[in-house]
PDB file of N, CA and C in Angstrom:
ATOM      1  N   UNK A   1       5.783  -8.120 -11.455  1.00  0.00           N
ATOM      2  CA  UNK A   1       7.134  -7.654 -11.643  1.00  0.00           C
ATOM      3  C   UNK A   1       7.447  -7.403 -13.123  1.00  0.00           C
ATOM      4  N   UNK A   2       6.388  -7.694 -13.634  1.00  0.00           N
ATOM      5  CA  UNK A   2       6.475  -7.881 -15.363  1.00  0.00           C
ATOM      6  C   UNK A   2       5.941  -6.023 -16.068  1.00  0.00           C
ATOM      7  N   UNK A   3       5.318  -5.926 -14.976  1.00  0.00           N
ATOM      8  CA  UNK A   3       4.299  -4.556 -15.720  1.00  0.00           C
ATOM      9  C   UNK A   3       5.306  -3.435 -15.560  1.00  0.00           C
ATOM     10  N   UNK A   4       4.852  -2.475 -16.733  1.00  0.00           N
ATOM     11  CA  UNK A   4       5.769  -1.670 -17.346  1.00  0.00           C
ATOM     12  C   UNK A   4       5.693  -0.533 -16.022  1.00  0.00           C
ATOM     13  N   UNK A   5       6.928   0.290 -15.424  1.00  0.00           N
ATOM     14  CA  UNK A   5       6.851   1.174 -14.391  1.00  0.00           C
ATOM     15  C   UNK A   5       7.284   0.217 -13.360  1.00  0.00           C
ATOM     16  N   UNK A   6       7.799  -1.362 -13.632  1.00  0.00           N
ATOM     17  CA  UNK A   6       7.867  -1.666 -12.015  1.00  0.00           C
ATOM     18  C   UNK A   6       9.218  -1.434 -11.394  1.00  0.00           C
ATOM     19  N   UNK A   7       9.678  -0.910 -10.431  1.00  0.00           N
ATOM     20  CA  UNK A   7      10.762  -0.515 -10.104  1.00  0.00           C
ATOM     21  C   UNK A   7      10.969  -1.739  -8.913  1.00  0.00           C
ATOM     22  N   UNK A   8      11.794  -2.486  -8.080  1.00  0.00           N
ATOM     23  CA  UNK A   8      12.285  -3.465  -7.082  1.00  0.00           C
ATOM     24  C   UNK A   8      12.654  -2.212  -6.106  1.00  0.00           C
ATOM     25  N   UNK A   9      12.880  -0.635  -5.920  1.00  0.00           N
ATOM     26  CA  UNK A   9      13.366   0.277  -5.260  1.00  0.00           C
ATOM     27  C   UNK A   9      11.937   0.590  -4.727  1.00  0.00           C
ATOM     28  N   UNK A  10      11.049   0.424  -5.333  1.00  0.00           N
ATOM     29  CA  UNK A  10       9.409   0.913  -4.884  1.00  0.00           C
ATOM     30  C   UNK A  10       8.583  -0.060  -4.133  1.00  0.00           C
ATOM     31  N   UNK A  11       9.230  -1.367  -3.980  1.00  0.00           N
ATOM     32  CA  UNK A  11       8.606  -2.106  -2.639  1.00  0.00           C
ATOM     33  C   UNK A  11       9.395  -2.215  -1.417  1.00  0.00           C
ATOM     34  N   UNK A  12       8.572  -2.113  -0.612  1.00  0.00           N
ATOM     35  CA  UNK A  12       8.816  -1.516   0.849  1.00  0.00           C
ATOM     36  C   UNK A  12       8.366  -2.751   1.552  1.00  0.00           C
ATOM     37  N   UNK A  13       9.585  -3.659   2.569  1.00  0.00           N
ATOM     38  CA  UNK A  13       9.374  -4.745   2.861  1.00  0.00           C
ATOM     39  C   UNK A  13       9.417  -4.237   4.349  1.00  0.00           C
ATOM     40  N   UNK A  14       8.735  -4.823   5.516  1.00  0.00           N
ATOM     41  CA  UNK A  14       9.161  -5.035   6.805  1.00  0.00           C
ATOM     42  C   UNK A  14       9.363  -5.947   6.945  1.00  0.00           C
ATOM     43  N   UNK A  15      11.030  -6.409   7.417  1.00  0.00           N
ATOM     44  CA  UNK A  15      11.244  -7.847   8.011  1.00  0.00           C
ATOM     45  C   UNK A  15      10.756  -8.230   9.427  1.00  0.00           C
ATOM     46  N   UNK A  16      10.238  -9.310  10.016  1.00  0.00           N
ATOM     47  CA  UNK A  16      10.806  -9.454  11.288  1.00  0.00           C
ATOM     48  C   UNK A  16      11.680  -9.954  12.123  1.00  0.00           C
ATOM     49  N   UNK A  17      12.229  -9.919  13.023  1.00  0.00           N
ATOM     50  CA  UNK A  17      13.673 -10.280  13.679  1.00  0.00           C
ATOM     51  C   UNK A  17      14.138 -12.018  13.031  1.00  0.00           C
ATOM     52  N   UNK A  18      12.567 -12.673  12.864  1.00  0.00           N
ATOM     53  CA  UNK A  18      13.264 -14.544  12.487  1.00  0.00           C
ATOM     54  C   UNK A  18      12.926 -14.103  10.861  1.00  0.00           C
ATOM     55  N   UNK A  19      13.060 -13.306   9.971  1.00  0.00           N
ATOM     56  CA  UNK A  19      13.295 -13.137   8.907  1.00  0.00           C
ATOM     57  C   UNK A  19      12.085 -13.247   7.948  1.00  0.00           C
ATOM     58  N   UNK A  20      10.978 -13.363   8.475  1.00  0.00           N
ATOM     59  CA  UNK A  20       9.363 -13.822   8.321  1.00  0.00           C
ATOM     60  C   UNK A  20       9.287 -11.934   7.636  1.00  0.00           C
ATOM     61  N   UNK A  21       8.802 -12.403   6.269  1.00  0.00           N
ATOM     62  CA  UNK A  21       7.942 -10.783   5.974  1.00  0.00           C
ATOM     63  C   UNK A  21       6.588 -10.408   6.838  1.00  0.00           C
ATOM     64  N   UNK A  22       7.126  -9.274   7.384  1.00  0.00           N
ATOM     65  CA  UNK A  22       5.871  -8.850   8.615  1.00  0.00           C
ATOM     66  C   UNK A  22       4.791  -8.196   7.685  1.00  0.00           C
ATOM     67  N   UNK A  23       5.216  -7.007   6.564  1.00  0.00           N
ATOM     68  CA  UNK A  23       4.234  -6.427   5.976  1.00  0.00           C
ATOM     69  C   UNK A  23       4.662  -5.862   4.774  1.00  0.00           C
ATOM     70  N   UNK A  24       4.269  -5.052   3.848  1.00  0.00           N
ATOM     71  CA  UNK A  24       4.627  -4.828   2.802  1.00  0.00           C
ATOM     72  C   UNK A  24       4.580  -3.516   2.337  1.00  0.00           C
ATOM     73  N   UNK A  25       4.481  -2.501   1.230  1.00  0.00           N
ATOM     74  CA  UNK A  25       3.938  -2.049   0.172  1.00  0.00           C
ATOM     75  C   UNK A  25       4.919  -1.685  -0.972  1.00  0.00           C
ATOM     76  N   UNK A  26       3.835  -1.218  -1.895  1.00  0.00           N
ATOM     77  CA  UNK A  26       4.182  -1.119  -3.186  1.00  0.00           C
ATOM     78  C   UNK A  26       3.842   0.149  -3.567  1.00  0.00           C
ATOM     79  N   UNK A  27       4.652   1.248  -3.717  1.00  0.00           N
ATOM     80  CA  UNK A  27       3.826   2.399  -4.248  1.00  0.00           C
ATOM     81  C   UNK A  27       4.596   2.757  -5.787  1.00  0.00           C
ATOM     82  N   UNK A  28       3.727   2.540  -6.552  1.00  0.00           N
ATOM     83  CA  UNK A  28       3.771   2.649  -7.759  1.00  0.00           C
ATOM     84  C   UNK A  28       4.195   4.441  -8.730  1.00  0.00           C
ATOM     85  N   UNK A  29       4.776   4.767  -9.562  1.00  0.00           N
ATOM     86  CA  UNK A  29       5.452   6.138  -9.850  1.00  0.00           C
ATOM     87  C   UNK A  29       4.867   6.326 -11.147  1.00  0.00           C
ATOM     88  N   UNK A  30       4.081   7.151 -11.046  1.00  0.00           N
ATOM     89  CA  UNK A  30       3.508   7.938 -12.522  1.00  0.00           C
ATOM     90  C   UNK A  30       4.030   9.468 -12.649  1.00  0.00           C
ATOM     91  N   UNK A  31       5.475   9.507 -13.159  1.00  0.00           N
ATOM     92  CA  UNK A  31       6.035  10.270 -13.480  1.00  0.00           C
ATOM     93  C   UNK A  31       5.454  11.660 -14.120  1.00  0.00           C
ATOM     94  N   UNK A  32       4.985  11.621 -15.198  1.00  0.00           N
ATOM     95  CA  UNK A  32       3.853  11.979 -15.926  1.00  0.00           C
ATOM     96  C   UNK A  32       3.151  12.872 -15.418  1.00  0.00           C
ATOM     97  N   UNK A  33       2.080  12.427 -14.818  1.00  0.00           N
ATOM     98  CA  UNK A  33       1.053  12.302 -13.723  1.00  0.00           C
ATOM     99  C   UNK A  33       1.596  13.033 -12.463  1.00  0.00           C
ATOM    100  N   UNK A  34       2.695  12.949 -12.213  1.00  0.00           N
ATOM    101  CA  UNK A  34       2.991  12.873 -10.702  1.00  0.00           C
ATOM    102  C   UNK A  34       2.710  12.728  -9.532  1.00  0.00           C
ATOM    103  N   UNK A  35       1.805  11.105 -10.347  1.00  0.00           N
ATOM    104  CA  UNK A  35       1.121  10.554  -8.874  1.00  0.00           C
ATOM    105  C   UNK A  35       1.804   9.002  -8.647  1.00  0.00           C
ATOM    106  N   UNK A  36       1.475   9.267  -7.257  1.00  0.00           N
ATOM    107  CA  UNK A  36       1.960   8.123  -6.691  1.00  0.00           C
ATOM    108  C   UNK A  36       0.883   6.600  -6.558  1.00  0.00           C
ATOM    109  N   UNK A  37       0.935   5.537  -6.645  1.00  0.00           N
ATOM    110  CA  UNK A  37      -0.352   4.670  -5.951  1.00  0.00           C
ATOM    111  C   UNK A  37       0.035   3.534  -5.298  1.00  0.00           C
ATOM    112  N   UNK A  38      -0.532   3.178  -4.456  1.00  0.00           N
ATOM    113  CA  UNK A  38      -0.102   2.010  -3.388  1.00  0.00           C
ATOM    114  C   UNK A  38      -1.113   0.660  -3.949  1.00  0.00           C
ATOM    115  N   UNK A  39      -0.228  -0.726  -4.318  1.00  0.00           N
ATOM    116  CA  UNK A  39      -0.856  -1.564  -4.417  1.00  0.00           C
ATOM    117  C   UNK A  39       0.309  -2.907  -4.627  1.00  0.00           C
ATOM    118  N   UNK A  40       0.092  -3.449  -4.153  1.00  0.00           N
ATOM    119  CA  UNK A  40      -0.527  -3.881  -2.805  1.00  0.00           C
ATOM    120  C   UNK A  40       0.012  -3.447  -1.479  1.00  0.00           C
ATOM    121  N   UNK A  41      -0.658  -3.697  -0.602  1.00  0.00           N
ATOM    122  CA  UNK A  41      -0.151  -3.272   0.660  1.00  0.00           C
ATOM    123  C   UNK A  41      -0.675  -4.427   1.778  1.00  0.00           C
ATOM    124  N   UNK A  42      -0.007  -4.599   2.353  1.00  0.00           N
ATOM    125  CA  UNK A  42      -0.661  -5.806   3.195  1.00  0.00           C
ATOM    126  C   UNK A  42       0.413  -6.040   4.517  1.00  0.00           C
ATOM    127  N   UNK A  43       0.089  -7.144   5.449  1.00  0.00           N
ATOM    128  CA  UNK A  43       0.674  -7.075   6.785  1.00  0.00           C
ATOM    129  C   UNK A  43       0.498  -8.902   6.857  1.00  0.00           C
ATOM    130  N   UNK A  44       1.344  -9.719   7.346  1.00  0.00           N
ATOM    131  CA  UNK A  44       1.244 -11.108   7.675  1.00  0.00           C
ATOM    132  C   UNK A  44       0.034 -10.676   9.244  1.00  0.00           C
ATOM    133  N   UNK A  45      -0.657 -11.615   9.293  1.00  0.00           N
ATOM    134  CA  UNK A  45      -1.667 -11.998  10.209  1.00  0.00           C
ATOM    135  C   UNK A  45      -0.649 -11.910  11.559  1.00  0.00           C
ATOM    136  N   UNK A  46       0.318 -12.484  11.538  1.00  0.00           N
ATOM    137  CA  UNK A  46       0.798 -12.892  12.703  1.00  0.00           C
ATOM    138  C   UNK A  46       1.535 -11.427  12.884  1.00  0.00           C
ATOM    139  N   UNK A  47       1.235 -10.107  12.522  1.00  0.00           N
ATOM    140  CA  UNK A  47       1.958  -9.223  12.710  1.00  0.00           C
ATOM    141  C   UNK A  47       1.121  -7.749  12.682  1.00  0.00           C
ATOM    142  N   UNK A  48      -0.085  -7.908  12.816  1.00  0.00           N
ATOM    143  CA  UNK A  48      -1.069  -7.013  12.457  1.00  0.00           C
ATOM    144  C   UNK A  48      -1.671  -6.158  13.543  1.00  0.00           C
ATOM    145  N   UNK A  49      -2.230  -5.142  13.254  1.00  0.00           N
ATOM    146  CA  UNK A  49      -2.126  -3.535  14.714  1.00  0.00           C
ATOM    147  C   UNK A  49      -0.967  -3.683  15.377  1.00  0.00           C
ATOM    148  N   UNK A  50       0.389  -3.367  15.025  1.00  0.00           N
ATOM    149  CA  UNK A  50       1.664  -2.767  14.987  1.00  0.00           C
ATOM    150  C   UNK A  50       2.158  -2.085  14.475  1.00  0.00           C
ATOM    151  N   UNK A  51       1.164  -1.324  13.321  1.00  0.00           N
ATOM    152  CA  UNK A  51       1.612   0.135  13.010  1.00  0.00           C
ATOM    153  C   UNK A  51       2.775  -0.331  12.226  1.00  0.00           C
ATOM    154  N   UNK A  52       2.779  -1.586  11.395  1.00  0.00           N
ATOM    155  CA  UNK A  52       4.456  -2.169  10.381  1.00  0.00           C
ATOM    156  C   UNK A  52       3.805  -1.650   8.690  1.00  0.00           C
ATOM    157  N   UNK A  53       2.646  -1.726   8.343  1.00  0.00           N
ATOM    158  CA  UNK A  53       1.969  -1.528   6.982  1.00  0.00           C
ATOM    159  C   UNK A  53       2.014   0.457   7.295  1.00  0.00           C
ATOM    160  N   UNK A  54       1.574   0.408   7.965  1.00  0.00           N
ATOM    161  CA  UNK A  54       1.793   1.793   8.118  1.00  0.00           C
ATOM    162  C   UNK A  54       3.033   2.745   8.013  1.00  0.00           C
ATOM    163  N   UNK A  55       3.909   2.136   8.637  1.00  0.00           N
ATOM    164  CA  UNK A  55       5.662   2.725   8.641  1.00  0.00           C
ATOM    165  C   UNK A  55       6.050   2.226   7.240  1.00  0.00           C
ATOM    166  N   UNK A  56       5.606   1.428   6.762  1.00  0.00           N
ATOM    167  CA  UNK A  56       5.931   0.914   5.355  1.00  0.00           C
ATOM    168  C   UNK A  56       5.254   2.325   3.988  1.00  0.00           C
ATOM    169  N   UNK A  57       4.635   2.396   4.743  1.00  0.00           N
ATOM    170  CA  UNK A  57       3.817   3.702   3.663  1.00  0.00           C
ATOM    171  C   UNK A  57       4.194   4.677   3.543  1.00  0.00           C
ATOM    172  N   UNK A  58       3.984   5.095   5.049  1.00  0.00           N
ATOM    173  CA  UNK A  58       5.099   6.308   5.540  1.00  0.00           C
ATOM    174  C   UNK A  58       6.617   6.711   4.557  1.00  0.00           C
ATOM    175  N   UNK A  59       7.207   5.547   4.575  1.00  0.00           N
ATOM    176  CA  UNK A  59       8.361   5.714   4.227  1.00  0.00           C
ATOM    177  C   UNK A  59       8.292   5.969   2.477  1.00  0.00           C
ATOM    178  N   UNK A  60       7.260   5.337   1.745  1.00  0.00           N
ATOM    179  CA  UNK A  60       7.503   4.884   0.428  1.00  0.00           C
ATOM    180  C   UNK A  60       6.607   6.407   0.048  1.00  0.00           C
ATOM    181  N   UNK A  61       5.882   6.983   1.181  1.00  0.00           N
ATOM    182  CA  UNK A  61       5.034   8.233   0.618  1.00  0.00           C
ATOM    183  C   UNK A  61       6.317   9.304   0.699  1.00  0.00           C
ATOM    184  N   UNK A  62       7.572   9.516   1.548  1.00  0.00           N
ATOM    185  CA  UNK A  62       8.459   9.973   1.151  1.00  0.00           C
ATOM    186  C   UNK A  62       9.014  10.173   0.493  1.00  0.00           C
ATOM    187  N   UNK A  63       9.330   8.920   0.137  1.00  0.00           N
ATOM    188  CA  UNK A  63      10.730   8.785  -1.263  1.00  0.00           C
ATOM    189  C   UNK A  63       9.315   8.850  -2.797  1.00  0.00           C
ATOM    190  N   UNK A  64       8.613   9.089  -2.657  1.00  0.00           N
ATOM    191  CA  UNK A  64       7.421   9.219  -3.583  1.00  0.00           C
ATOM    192  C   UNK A  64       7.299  11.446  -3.691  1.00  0.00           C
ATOM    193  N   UNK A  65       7.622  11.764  -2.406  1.00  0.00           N
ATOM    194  CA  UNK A  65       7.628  13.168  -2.634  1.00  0.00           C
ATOM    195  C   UNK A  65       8.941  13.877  -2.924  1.00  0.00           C
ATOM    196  N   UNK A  66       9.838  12.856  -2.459  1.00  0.00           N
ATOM    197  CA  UNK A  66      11.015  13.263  -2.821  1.00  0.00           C
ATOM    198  C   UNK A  66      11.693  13.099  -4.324  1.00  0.00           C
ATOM    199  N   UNK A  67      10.372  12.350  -4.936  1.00  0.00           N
ATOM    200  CA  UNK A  67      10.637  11.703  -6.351  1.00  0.00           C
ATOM    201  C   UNK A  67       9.590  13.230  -7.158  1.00  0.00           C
ATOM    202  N   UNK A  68       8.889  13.832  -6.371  1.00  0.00           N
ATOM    203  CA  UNK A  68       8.305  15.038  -6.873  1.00  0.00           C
ATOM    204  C   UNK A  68       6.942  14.570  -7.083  1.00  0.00           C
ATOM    205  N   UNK A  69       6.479  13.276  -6.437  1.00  0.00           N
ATOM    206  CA  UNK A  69       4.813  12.718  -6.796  1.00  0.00           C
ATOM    207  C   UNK A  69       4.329  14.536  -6.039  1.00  0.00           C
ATOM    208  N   UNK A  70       3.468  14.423  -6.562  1.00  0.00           N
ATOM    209  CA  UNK A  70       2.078  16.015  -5.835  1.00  0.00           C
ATOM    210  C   UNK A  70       0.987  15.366  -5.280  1.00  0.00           C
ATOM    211  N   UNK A  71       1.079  13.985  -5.836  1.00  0.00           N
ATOM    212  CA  UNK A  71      -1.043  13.315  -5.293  1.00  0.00           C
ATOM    213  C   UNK A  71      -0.548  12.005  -5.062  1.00  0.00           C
ATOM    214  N   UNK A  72      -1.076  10.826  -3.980  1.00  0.00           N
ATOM    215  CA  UNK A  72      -0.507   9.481  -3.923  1.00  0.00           C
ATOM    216  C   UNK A  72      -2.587   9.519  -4.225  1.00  0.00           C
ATOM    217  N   UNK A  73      -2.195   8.034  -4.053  1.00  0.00           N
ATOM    218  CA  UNK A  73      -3.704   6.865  -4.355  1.00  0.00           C
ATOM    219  C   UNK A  73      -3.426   5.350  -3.607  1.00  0.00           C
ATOM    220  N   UNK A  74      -4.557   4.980  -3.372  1.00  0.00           N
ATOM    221  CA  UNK A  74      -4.863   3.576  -3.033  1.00  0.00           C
ATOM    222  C   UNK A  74      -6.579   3.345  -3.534  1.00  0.00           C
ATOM    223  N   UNK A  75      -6.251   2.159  -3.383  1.00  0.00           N
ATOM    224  CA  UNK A  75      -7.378   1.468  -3.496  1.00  0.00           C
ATOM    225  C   UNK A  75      -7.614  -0.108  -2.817  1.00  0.00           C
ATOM    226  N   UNK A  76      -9.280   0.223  -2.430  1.00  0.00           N
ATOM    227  CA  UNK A  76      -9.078  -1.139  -1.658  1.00  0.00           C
ATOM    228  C   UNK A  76     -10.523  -2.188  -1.250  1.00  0.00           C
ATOM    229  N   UNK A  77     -10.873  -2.738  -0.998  1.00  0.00           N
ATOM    230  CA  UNK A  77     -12.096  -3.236  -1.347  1.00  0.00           C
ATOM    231  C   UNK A  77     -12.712  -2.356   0.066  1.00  0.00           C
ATOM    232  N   UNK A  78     -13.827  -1.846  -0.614  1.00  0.00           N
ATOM    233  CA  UNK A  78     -15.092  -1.160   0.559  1.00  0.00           C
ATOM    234  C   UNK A  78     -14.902  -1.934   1.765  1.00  0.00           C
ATOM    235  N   UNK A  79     -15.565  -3.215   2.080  1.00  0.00           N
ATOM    236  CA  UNK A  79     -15.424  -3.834   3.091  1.00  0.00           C
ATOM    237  C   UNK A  79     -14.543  -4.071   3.784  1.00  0.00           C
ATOM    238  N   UNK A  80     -13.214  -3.820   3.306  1.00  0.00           N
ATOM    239  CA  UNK A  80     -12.087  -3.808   4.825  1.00  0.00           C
ATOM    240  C   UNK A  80     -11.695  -2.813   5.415  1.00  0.00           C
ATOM    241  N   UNK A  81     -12.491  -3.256   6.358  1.00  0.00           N
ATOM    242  CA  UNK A  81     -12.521  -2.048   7.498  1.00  0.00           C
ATOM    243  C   UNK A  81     -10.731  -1.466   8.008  1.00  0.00           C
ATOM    244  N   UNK A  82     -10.076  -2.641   8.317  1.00  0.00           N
ATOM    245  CA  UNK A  82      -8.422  -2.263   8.240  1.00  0.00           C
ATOM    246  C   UNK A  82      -8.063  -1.872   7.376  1.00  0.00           C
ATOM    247  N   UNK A  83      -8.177  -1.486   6.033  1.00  0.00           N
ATOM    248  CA  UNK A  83      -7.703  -0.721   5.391  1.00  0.00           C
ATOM    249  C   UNK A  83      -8.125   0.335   5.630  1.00  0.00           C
ATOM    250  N   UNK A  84      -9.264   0.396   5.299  1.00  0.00           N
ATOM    251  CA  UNK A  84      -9.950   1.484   5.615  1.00  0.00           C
ATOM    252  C   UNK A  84      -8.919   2.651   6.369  1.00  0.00           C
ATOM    253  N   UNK A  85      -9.401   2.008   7.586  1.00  0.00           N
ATOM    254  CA  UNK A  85      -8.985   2.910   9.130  1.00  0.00           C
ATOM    255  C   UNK A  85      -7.249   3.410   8.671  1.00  0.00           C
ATOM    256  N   UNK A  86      -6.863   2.238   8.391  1.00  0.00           N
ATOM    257  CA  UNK A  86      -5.414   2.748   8.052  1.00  0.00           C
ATOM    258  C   UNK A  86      -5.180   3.548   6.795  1.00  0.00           C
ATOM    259  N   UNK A  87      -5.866   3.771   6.131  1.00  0.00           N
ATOM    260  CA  UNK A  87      -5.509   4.966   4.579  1.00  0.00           C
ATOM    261  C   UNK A  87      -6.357   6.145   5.627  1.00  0.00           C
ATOM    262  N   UNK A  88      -7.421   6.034   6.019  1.00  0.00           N
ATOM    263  CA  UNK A  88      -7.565   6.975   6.880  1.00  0.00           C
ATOM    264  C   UNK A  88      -6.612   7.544   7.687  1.00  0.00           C
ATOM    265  N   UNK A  89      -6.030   7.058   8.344  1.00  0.00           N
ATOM    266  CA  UNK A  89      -5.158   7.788   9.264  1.00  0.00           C
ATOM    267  C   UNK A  89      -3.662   8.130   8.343  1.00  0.00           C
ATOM    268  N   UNK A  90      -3.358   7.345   7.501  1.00  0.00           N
ATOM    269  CA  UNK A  90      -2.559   8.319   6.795  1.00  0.00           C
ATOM    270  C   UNK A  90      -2.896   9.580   5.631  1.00  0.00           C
ATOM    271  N   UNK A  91      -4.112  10.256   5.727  1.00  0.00           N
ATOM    272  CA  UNK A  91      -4.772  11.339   5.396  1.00  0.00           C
ATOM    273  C   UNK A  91      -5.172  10.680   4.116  1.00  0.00           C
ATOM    274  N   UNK A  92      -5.638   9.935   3.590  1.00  0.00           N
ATOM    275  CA  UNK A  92      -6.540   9.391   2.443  1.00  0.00           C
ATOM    276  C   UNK A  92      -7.788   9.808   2.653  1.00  0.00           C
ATOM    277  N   UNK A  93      -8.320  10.231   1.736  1.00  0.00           N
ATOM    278  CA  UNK A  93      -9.709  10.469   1.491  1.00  0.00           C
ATOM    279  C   UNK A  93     -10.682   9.707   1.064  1.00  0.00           C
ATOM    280  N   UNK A  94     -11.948   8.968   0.781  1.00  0.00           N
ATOM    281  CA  UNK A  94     -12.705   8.332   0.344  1.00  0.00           C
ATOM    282  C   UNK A  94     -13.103   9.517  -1.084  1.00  0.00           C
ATOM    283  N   UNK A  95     -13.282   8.810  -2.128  1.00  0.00           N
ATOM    284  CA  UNK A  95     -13.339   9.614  -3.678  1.00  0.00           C
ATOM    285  C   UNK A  95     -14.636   8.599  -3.880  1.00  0.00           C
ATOM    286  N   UNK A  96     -14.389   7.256  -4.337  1.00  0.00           N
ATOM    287  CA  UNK A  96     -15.153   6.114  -4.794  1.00  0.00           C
ATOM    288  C   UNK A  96     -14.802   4.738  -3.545  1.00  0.00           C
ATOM    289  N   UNK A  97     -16.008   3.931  -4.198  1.00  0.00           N
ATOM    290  CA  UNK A  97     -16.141   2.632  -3.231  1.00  0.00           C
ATOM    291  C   UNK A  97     -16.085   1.816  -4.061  1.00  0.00           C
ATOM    292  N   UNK A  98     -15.505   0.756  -3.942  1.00  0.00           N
ATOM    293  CA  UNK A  98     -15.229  -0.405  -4.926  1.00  0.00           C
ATOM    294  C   UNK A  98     -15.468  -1.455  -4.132  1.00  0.00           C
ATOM    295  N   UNK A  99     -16.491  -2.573  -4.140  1.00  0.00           N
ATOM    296  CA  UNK A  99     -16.445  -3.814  -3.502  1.00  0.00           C
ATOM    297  C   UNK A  99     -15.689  -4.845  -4.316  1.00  0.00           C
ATOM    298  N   UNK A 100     -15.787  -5.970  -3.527  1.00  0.00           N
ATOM    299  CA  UNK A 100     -14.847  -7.475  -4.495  1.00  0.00           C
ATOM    300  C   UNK A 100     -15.776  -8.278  -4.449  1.00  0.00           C
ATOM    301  N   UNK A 101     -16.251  -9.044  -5.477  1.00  0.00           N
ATOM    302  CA  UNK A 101     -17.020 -10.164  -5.325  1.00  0.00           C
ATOM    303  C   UNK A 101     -16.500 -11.320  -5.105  1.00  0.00           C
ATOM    304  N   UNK A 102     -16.570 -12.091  -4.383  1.00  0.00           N
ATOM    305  CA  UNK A 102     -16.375 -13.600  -4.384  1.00  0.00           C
ATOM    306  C   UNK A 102     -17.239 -14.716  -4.326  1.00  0.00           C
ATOM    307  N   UNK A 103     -17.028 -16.089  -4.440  1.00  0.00           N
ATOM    308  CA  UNK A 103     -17.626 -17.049  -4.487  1.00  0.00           C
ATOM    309  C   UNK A 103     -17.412 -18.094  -4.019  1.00  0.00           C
ATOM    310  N   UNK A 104     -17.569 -19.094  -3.129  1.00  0.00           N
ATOM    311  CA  UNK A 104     -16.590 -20.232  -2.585  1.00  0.00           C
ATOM    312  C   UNK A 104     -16.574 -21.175  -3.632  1.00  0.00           C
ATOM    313  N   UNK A 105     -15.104 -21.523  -3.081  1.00  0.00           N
ATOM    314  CA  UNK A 105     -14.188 -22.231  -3.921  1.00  0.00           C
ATOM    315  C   UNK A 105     -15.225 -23.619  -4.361  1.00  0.00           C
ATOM    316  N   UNK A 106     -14.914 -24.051  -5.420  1.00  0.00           N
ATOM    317  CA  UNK A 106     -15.598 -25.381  -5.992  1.00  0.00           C
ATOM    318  C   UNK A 106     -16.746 -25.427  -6.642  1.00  0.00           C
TER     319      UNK A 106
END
């Protein structure tokens, strides 16, 4: 919330009915540029293949064209396949692959 460009109008919350955040995003405004980028984007477990991260995008890729973005972006680790599928179906393209490394804890 600290980094320069962050707007509180550019995250896109889904509530659910007991007030629990169902899913999220963030699409970020490079004026400039006139590109848009999504990060983070995510869905609570207890709310996931319901098409809620998706309507969340939907909406923020709007007010992103209506802001005059020409190009949006994401990024997301290679291996998740749910992301994947879902930037896919909202017409994302694969450009580059980026994995995440991890390590268990301790």
């Amino acid at each position: 919330m600290e980094r320069p460009g962050y707007d509180p109008a550019d995250e896109i919350v889904v509530q659910a009915p007991d007030g629990r955040i169902a899913a999220f995003a963030l699409g970020w405004l490079d004026g400039r540029n006139a590109t848009g980028h999504f990060e983070p984007v995510g869905t609570h477990p207890a709310f996931r293949r319901r098409g809620l991260a998706r309507a969340a995008m939907l909406h923020a890729k709007r007010r992103m064209r209506a802001l005059s973005m020409t190009a949006v972006t994401v990024n997301h680790d290679a291996g998740n396949v749910a992301a994947r599928e879902l930037y896919r179906s909202l017409g994302f393209r694969r450009r580059h692959e980026t994995f995440g490394y991890r390590r268990p804890a301790g």
